[in-house]
PDB file of N, CA and C in Angstrom:
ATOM      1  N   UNK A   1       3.058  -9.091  -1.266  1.00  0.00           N
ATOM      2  CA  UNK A   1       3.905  -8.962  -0.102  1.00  0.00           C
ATOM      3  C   UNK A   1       3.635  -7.625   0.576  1.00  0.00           C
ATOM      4  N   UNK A   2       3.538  -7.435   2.041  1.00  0.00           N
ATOM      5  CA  UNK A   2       3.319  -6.179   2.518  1.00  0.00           C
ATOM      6  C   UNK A   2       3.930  -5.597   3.310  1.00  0.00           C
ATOM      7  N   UNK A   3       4.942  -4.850   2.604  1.00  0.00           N
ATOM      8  CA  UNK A   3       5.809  -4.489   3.360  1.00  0.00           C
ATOM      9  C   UNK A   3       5.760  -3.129   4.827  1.00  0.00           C
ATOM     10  N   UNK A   4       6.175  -3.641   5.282  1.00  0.00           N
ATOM     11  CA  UNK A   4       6.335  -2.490   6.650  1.00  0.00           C
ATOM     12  C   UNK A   4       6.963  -0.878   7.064  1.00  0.00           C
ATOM     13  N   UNK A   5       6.354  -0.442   6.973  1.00  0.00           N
ATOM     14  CA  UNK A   5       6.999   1.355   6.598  1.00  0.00           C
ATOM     15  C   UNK A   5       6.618   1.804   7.730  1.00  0.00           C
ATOM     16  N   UNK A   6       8.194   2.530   8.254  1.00  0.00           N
ATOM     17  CA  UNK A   6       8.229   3.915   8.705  1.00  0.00           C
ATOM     18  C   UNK A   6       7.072   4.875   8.673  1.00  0.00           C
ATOM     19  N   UNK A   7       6.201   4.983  10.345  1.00  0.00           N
ATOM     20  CA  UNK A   7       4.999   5.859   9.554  1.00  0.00           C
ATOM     21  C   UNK A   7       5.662   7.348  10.102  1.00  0.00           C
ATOM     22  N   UNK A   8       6.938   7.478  10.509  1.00  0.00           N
ATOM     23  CA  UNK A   8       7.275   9.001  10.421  1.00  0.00           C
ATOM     24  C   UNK A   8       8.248   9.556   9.125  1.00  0.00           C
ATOM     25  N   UNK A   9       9.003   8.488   8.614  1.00  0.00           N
ATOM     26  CA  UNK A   9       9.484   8.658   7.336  1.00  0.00           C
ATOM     27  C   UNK A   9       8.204   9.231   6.155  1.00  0.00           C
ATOM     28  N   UNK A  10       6.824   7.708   6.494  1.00  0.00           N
ATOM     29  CA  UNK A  10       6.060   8.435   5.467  1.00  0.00           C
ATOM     30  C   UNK A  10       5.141   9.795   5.470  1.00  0.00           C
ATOM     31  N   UNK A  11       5.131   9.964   6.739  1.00  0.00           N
ATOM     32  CA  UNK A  11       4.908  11.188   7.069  1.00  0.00           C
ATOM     33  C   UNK A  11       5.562  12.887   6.520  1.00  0.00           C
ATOM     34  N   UNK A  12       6.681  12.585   6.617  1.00  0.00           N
ATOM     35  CA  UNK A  12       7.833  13.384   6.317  1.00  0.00           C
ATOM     36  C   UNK A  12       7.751  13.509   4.667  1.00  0.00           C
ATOM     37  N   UNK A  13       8.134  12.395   3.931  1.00  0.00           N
ATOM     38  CA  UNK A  13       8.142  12.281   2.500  1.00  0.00           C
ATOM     39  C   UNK A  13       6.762  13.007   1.952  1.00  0.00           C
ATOM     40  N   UNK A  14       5.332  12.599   2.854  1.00  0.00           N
ATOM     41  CA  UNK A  14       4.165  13.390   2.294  1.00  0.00           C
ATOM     42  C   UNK A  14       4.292  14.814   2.147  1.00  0.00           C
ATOM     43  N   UNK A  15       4.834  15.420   3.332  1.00  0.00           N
ATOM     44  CA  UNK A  15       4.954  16.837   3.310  1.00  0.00           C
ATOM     45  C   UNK A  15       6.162  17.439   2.458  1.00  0.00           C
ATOM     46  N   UNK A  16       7.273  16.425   2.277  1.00  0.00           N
ATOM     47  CA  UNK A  16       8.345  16.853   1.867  1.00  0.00           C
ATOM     48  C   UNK A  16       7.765  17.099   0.027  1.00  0.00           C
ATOM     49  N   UNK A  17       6.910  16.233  -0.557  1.00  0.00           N
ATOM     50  CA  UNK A  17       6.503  16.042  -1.691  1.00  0.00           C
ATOM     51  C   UNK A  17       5.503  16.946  -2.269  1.00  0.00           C
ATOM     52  N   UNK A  18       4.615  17.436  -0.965  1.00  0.00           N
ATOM     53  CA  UNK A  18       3.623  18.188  -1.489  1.00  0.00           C
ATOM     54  C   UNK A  18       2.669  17.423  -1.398  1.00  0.00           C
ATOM     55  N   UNK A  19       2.348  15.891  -0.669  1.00  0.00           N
ATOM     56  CA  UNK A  19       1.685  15.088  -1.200  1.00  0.00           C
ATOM     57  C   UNK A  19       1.672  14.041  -2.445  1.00  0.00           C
ATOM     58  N   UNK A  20       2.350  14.025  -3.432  1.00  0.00           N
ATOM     59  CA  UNK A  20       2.724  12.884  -4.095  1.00  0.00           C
ATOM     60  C   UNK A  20       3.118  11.695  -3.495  1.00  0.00           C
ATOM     61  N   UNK A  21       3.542  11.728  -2.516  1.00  0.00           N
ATOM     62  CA  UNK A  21       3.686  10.695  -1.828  1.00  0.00           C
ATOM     63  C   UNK A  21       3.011   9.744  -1.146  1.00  0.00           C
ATOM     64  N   UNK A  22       1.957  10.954  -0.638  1.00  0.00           N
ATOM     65  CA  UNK A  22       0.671  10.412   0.400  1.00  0.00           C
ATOM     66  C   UNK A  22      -0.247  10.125  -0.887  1.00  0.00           C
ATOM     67  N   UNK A  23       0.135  10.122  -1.995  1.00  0.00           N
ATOM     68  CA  UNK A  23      -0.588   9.218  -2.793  1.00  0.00           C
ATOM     69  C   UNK A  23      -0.268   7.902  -2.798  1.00  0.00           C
ATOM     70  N   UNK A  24       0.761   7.796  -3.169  1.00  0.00           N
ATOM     71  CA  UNK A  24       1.360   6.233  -2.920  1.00  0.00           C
ATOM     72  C   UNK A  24       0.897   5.598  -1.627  1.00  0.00           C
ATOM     73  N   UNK A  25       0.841   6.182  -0.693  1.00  0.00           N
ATOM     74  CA  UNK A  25       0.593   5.751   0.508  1.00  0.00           C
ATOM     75  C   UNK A  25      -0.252   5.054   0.290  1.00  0.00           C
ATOM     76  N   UNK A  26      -1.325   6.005   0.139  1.00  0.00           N
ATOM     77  CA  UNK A  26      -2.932   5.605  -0.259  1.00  0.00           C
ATOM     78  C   UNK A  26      -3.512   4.352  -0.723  1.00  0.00           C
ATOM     79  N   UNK A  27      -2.526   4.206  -1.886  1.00  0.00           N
ATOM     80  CA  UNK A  27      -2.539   3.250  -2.795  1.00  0.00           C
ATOM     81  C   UNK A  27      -2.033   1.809  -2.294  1.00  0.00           C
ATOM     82  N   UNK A  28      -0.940   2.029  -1.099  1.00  0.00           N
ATOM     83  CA  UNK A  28      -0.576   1.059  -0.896  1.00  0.00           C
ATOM     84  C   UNK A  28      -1.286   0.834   0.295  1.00  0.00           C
ATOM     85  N   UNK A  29      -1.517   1.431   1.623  1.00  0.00           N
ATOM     86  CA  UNK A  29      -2.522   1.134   2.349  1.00  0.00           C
ATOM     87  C   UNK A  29      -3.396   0.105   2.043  1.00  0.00           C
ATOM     88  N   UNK A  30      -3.766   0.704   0.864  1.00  0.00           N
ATOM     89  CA  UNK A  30      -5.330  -0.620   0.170  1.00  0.00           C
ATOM     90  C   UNK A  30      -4.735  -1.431  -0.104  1.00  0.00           C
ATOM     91  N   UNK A  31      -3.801  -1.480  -1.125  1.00  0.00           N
ATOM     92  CA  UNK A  31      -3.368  -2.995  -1.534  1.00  0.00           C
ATOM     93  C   UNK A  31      -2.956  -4.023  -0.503  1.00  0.00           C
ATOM     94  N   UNK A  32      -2.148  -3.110   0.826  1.00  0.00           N
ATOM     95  CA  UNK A  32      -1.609  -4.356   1.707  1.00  0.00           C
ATOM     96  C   UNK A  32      -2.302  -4.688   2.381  1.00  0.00           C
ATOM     97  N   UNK A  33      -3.406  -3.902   2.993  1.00  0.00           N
ATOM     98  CA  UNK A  33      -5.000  -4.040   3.379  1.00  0.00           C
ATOM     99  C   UNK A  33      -5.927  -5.107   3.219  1.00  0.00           C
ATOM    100  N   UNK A  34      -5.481  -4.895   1.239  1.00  0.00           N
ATOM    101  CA  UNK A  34      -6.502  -6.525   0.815  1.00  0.00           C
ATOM    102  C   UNK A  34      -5.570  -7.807   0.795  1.00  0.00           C
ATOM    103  N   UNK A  35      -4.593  -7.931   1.045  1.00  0.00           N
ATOM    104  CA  UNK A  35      -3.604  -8.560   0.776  1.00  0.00           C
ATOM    105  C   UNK A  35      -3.976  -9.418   2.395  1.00  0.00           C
ATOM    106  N   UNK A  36      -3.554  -8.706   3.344  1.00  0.00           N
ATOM    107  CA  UNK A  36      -3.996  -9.319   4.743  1.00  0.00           C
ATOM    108  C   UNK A  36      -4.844  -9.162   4.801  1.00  0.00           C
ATOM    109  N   UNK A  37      -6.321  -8.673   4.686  1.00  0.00           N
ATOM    110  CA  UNK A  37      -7.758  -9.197   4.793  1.00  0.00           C
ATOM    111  C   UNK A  37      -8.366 -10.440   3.547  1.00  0.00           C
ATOM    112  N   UNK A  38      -7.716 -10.174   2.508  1.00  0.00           N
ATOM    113  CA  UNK A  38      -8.269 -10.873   1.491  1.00  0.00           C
ATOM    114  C   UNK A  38      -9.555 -10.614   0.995  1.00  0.00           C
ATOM    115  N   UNK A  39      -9.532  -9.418   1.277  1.00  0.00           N
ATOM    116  CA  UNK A  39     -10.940  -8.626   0.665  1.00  0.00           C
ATOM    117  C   UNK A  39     -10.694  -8.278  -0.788  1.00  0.00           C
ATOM    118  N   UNK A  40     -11.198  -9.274  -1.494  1.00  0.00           N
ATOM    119  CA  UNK A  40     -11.164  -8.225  -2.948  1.00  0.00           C
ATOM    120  C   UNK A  40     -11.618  -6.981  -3.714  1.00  0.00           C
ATOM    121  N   UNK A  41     -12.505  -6.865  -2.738  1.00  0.00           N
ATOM    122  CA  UNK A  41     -12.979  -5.023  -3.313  1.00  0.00           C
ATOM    123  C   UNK A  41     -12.300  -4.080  -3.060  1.00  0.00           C
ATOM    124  N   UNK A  42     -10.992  -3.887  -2.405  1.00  0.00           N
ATOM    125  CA  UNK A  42     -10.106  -3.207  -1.941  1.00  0.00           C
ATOM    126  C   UNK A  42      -9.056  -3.111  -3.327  1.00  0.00           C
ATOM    127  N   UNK A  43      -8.816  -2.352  -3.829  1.00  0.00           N
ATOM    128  CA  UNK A  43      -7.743  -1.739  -4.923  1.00  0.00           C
ATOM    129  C   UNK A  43      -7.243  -0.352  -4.552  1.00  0.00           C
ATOM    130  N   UNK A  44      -6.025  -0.284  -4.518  1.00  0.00           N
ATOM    131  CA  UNK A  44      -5.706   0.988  -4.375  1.00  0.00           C
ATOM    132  C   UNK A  44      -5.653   1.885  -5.652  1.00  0.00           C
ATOM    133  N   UNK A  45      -5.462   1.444  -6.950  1.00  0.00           N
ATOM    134  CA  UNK A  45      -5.677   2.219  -7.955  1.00  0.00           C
ATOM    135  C   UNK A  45      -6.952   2.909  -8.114  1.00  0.00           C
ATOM    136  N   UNK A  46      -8.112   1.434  -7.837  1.00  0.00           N
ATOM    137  CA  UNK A  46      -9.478   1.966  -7.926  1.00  0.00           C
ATOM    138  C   UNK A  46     -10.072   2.974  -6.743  1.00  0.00           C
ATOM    139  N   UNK A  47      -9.592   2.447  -5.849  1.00  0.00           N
ATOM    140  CA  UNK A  47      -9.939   4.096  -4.799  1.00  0.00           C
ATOM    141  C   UNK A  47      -9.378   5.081  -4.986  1.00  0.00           C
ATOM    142  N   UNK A  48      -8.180   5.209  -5.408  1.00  0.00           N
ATOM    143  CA  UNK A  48      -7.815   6.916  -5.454  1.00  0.00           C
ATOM    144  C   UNK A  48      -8.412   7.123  -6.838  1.00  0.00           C
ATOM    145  N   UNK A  49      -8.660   6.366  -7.993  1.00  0.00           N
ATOM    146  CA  UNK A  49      -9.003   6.530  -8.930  1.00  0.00           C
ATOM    147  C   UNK A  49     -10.671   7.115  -8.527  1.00  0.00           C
ATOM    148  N   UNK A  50     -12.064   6.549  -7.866  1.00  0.00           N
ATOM    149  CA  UNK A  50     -12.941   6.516  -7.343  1.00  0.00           C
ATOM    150  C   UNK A  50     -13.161   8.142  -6.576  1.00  0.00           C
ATOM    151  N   UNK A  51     -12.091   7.791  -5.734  1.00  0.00           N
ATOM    152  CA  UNK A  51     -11.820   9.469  -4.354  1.00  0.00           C
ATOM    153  C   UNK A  51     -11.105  10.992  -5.773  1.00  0.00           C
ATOM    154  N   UNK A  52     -10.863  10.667  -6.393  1.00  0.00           N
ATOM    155  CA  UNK A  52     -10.594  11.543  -7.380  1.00  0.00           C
ATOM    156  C   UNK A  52     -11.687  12.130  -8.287  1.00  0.00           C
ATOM    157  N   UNK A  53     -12.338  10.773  -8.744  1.00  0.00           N
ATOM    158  CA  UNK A  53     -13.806  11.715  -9.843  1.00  0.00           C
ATOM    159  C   UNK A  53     -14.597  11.867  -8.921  1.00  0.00           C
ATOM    160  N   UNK A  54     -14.790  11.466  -7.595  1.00  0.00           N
ATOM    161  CA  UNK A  54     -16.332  12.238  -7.111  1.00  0.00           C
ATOM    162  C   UNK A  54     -16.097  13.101  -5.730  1.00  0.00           C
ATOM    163  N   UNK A  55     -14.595  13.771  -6.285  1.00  0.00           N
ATOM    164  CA  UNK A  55     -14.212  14.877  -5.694  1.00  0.00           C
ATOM    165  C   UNK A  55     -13.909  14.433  -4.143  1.00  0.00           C
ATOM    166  N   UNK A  56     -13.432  13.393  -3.633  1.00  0.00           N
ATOM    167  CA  UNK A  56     -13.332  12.862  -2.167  1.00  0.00           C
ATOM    168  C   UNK A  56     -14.286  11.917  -1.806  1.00  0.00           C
ATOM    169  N   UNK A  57     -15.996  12.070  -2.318  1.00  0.00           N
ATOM    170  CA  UNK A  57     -16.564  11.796  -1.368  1.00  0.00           C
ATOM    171  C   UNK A  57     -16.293  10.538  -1.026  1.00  0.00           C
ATOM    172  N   UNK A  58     -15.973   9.550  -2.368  1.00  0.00           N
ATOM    173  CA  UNK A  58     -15.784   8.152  -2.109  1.00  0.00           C
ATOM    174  C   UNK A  58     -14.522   7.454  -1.207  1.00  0.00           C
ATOM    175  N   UNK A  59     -13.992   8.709  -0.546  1.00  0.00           N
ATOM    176  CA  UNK A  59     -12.609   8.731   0.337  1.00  0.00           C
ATOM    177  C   UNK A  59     -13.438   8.498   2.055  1.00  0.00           C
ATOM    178  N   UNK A  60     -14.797   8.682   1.896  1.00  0.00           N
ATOM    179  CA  UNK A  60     -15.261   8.390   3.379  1.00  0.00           C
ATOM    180  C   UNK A  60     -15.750   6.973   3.344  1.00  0.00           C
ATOM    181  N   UNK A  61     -16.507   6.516   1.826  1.00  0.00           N
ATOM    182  CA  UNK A  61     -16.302   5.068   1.951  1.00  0.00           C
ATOM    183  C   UNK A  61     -15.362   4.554   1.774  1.00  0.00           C
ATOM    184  N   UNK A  62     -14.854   4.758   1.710  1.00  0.00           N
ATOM    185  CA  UNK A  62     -12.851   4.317   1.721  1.00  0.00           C
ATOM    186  C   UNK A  62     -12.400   4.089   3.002  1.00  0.00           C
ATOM    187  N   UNK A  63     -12.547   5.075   3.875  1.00  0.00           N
ATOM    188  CA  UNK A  63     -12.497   4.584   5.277  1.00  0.00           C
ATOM    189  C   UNK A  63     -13.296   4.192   5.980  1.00  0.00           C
ATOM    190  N   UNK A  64     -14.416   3.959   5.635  1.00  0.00           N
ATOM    191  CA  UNK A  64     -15.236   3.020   6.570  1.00  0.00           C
ATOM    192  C   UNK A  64     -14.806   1.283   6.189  1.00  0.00           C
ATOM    193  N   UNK A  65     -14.721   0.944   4.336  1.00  0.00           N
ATOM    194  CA  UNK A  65     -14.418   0.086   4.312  1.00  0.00           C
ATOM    195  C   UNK A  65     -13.017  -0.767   4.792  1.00  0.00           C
ATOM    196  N   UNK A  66     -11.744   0.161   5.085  1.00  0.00           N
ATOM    197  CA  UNK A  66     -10.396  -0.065   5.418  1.00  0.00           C
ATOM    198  C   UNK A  66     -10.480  -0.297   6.973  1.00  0.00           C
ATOM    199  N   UNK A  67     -11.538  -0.025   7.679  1.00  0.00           N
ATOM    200  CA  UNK A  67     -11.659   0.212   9.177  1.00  0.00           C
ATOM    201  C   UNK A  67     -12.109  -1.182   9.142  1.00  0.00           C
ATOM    202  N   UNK A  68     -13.449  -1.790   8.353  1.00  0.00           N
ATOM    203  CA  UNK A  68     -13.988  -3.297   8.503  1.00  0.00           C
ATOM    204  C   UNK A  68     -12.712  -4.157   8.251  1.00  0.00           C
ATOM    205  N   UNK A  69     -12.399  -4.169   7.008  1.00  0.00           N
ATOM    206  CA  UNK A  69     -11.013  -5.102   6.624  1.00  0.00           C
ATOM    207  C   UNK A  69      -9.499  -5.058   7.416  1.00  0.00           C
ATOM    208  N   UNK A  70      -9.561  -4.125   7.701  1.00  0.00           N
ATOM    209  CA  UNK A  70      -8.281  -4.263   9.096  1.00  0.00           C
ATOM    210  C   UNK A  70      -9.156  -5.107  10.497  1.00  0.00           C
ATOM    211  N   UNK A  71      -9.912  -4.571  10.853  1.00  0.00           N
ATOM    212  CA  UNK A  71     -10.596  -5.314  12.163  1.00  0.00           C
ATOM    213  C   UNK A  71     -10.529  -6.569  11.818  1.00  0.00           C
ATOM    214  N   UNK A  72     -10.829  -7.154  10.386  1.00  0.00           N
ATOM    215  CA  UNK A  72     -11.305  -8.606  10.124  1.00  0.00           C
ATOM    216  C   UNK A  72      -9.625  -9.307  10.155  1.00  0.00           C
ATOM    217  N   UNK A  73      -8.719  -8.359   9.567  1.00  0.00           N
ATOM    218  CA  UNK A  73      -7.024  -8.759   9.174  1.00  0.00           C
ATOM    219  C   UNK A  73      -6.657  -9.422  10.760  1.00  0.00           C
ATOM    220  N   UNK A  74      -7.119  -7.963  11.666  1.00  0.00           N
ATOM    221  CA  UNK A  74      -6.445  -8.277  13.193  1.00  0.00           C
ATOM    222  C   UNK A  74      -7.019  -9.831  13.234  1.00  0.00           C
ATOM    223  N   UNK A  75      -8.690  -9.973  13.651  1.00  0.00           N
ATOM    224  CA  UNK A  75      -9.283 -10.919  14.572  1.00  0.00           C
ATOM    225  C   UNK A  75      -8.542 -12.491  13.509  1.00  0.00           C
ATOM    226  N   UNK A  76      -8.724 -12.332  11.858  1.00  0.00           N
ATOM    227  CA  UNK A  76      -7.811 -13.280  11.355  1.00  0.00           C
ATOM    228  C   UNK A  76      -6.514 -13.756  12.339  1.00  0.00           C
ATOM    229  N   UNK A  77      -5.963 -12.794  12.118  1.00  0.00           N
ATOM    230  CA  UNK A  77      -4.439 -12.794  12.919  1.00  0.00           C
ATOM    231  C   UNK A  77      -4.489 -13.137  14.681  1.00  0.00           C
ATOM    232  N   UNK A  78      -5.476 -13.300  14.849  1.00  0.00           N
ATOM    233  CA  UNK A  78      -5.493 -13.599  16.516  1.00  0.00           C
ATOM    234  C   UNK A  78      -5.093 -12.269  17.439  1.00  0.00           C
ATOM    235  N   UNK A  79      -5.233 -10.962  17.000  1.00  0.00           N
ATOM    236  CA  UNK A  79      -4.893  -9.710  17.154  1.00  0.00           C
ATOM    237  C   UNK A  79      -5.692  -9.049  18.295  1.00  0.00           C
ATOM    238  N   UNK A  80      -5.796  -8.619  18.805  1.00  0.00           N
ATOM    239  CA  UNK A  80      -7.029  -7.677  19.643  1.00  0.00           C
ATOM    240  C   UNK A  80      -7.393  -6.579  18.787  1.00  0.00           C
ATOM    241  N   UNK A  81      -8.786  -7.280  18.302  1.00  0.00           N
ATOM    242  CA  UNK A  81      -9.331  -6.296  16.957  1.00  0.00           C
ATOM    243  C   UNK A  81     -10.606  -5.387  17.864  1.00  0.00           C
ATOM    244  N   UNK A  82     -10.236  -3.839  17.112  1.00  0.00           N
ATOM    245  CA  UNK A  82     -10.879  -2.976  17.547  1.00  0.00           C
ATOM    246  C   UNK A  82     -11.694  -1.653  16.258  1.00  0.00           C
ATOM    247  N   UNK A  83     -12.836  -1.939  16.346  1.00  0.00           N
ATOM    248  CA  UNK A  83     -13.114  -1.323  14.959  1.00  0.00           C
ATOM    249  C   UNK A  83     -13.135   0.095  15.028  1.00  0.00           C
ATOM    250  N   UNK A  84     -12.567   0.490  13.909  1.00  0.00           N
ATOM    251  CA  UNK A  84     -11.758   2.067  13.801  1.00  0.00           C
ATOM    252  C   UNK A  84     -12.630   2.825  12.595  1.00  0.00           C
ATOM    253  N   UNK A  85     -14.041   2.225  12.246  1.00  0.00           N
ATOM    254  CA  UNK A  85     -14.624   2.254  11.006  1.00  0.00           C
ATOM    255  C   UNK A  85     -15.204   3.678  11.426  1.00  0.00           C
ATOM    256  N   UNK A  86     -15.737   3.656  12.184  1.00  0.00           N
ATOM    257  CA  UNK A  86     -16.105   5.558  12.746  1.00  0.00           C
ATOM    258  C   UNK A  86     -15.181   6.536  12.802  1.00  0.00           C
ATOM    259  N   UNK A  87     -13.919   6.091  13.381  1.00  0.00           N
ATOM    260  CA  UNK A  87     -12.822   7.010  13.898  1.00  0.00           C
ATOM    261  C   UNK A  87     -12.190   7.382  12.473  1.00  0.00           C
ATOM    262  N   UNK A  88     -12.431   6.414  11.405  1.00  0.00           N
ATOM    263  CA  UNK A  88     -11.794   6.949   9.550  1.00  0.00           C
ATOM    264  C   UNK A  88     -12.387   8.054   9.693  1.00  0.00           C
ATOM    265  N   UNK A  89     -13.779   7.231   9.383  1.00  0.00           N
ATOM    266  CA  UNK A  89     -14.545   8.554   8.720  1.00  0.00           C
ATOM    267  C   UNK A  89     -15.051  10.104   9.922  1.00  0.00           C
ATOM    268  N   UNK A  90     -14.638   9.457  10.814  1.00  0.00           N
ATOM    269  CA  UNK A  90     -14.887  11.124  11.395  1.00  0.00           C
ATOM    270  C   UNK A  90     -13.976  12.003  11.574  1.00  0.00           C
ATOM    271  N   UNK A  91     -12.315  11.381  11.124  1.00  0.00           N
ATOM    272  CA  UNK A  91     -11.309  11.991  11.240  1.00  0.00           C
ATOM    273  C   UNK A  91     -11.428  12.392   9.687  1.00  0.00           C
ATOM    274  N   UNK A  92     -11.806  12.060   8.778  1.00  0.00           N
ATOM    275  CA  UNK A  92     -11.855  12.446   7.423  1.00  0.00           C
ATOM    276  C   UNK A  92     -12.571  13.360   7.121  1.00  0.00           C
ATOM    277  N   UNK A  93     -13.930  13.534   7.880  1.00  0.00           N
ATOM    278  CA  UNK A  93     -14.762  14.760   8.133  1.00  0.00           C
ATOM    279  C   UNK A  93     -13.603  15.698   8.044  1.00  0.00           C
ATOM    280  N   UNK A  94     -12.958  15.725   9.389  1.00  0.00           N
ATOM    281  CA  UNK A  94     -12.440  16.782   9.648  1.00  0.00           C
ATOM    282  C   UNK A  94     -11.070  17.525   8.772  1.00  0.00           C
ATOM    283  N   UNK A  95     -10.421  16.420   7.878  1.00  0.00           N
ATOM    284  CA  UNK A  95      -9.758  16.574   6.737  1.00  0.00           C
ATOM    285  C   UNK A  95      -8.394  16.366   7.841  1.00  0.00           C
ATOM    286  N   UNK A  96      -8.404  15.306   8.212  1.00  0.00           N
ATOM    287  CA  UNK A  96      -7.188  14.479   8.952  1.00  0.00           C
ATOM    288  C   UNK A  96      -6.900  12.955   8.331  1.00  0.00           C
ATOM    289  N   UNK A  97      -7.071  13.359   7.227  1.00  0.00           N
ATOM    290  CA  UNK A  97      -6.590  11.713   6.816  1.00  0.00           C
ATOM    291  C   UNK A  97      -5.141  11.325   6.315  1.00  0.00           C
ATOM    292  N   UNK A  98      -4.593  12.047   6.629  1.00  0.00           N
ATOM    293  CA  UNK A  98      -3.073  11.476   7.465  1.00  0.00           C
ATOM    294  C   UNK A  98      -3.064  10.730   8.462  1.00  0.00           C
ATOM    295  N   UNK A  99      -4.061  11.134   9.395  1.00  0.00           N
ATOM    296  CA  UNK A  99      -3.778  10.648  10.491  1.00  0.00           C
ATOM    297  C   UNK A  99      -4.826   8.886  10.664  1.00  0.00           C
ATOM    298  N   UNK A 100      -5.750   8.814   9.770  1.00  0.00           N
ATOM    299  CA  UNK A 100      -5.918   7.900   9.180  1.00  0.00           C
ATOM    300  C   UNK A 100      -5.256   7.302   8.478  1.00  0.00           C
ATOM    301  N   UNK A 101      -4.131   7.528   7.658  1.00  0.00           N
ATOM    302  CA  UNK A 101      -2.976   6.764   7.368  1.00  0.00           C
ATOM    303  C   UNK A 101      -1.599   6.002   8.513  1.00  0.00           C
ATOM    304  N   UNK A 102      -1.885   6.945   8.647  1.00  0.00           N
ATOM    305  CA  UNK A 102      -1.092   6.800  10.127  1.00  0.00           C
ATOM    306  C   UNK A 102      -1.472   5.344  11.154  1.00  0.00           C
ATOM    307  N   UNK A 103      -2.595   5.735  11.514  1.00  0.00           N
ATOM    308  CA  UNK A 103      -3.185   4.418  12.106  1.00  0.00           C
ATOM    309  C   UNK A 103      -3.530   3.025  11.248  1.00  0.00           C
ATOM    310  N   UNK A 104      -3.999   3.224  10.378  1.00  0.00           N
ATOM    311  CA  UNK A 104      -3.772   2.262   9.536  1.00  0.00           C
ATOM    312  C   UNK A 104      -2.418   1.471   9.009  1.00  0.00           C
ATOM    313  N   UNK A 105      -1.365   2.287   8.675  1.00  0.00           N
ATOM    314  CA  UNK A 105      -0.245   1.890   8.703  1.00  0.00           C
ATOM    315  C   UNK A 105       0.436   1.007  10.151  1.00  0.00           C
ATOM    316  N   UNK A 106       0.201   1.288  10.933  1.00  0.00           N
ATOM    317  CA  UNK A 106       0.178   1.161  12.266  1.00  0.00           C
ATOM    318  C   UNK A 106      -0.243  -0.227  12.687  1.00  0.00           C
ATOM    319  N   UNK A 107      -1.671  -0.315  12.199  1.00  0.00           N
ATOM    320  CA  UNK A 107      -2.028  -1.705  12.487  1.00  0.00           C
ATOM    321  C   UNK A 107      -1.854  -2.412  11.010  1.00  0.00           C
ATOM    322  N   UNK A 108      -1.350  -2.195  10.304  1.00  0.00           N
ATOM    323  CA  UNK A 108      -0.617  -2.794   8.768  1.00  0.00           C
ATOM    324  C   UNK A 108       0.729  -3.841   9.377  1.00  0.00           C
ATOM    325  N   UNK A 109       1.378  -2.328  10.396  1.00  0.00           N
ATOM    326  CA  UNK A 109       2.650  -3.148  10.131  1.00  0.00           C
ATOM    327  C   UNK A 109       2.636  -3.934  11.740  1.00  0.00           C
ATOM    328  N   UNK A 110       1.686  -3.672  12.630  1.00  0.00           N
ATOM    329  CA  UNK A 110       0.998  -5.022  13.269  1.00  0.00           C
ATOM    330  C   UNK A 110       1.007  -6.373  13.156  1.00  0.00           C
ATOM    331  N   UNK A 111       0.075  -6.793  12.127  1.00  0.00           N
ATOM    332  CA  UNK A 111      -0.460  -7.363  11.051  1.00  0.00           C
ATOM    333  C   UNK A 111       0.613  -8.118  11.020  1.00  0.00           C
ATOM    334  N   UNK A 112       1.297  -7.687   9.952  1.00  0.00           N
ATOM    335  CA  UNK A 112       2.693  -7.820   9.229  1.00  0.00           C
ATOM    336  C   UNK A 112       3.548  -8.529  10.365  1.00  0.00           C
ATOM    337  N   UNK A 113       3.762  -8.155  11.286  1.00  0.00           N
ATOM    338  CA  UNK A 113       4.800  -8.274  12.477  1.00  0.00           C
ATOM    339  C   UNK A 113       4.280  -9.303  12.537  1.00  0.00           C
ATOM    340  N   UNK A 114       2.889 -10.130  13.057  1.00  0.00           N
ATOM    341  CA  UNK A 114       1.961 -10.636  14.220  1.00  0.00           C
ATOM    342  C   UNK A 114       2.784 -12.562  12.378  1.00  0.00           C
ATOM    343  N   UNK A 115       2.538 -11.672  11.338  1.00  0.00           N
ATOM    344  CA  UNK A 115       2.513 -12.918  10.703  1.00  0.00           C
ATOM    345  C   UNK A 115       3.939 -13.636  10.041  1.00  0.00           C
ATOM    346  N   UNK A 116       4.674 -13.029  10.377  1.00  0.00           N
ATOM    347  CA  UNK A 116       6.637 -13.379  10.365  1.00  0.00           C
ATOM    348  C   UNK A 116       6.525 -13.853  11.408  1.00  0.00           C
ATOM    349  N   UNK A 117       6.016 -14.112  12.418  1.00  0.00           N
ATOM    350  CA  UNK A 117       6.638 -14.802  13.759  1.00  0.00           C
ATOM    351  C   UNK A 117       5.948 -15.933  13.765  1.00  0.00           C
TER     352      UNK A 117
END
């Protein structure tokens, strides 16, 4: 089930936590990710698990792959799909991946909306 979150609450809770939070995020991002794409290579345990031993790097294939599987979730969904697979990873360059959460969450709870009705 994928539920729909507040992306200024989760915003708030990240900073309020120190980041423990924007772990969960993380984690759940992917899961609701594969859940509406039906991509099975998507785990959120296994990516932060992955983005943890090889020190991030596997956090830029992380967003290139979350950028394909949302585009595929939208055009599924009859959505106006727009691929965001550059805009991850070049906002991740820059060590903005909040704000890659952010958008992702964004078109999550899209998604989500587009498939209750």
């Amino acid at each position: 089930m994928v539920v729909k979150r507040n992306i200024v609450t989760c915003i708030l809770l990240s900073i309020f936590t120190c980041g423990i939070y924007a772990i969960f995020w993380f984690i759940s991002l992917t899961d609701d990710t594969r859940v509406l794409s039906n991509d099975e290579r998507l785990s959120g345990g296994k990516a932060f698990l992955l983005t943890l031993i090889t020190c991030g790097i596997y956090g830029y294939y992380w967003a290139y792959l979350m950028g394909k599987a949302l585009l595929k979730a939208k055009a599924d969904n009859g959505l106006p799909a727009d691929d965001n697979s550059l805009l991850y990873i070049i906002l991740q360059i820059f060590g903005l991946g909040l704000v890659n959460y952010c958008i992702m969450q964004n078109d999550i709870n899209t998604i989500a909306l587009k498939k209750t009705v």
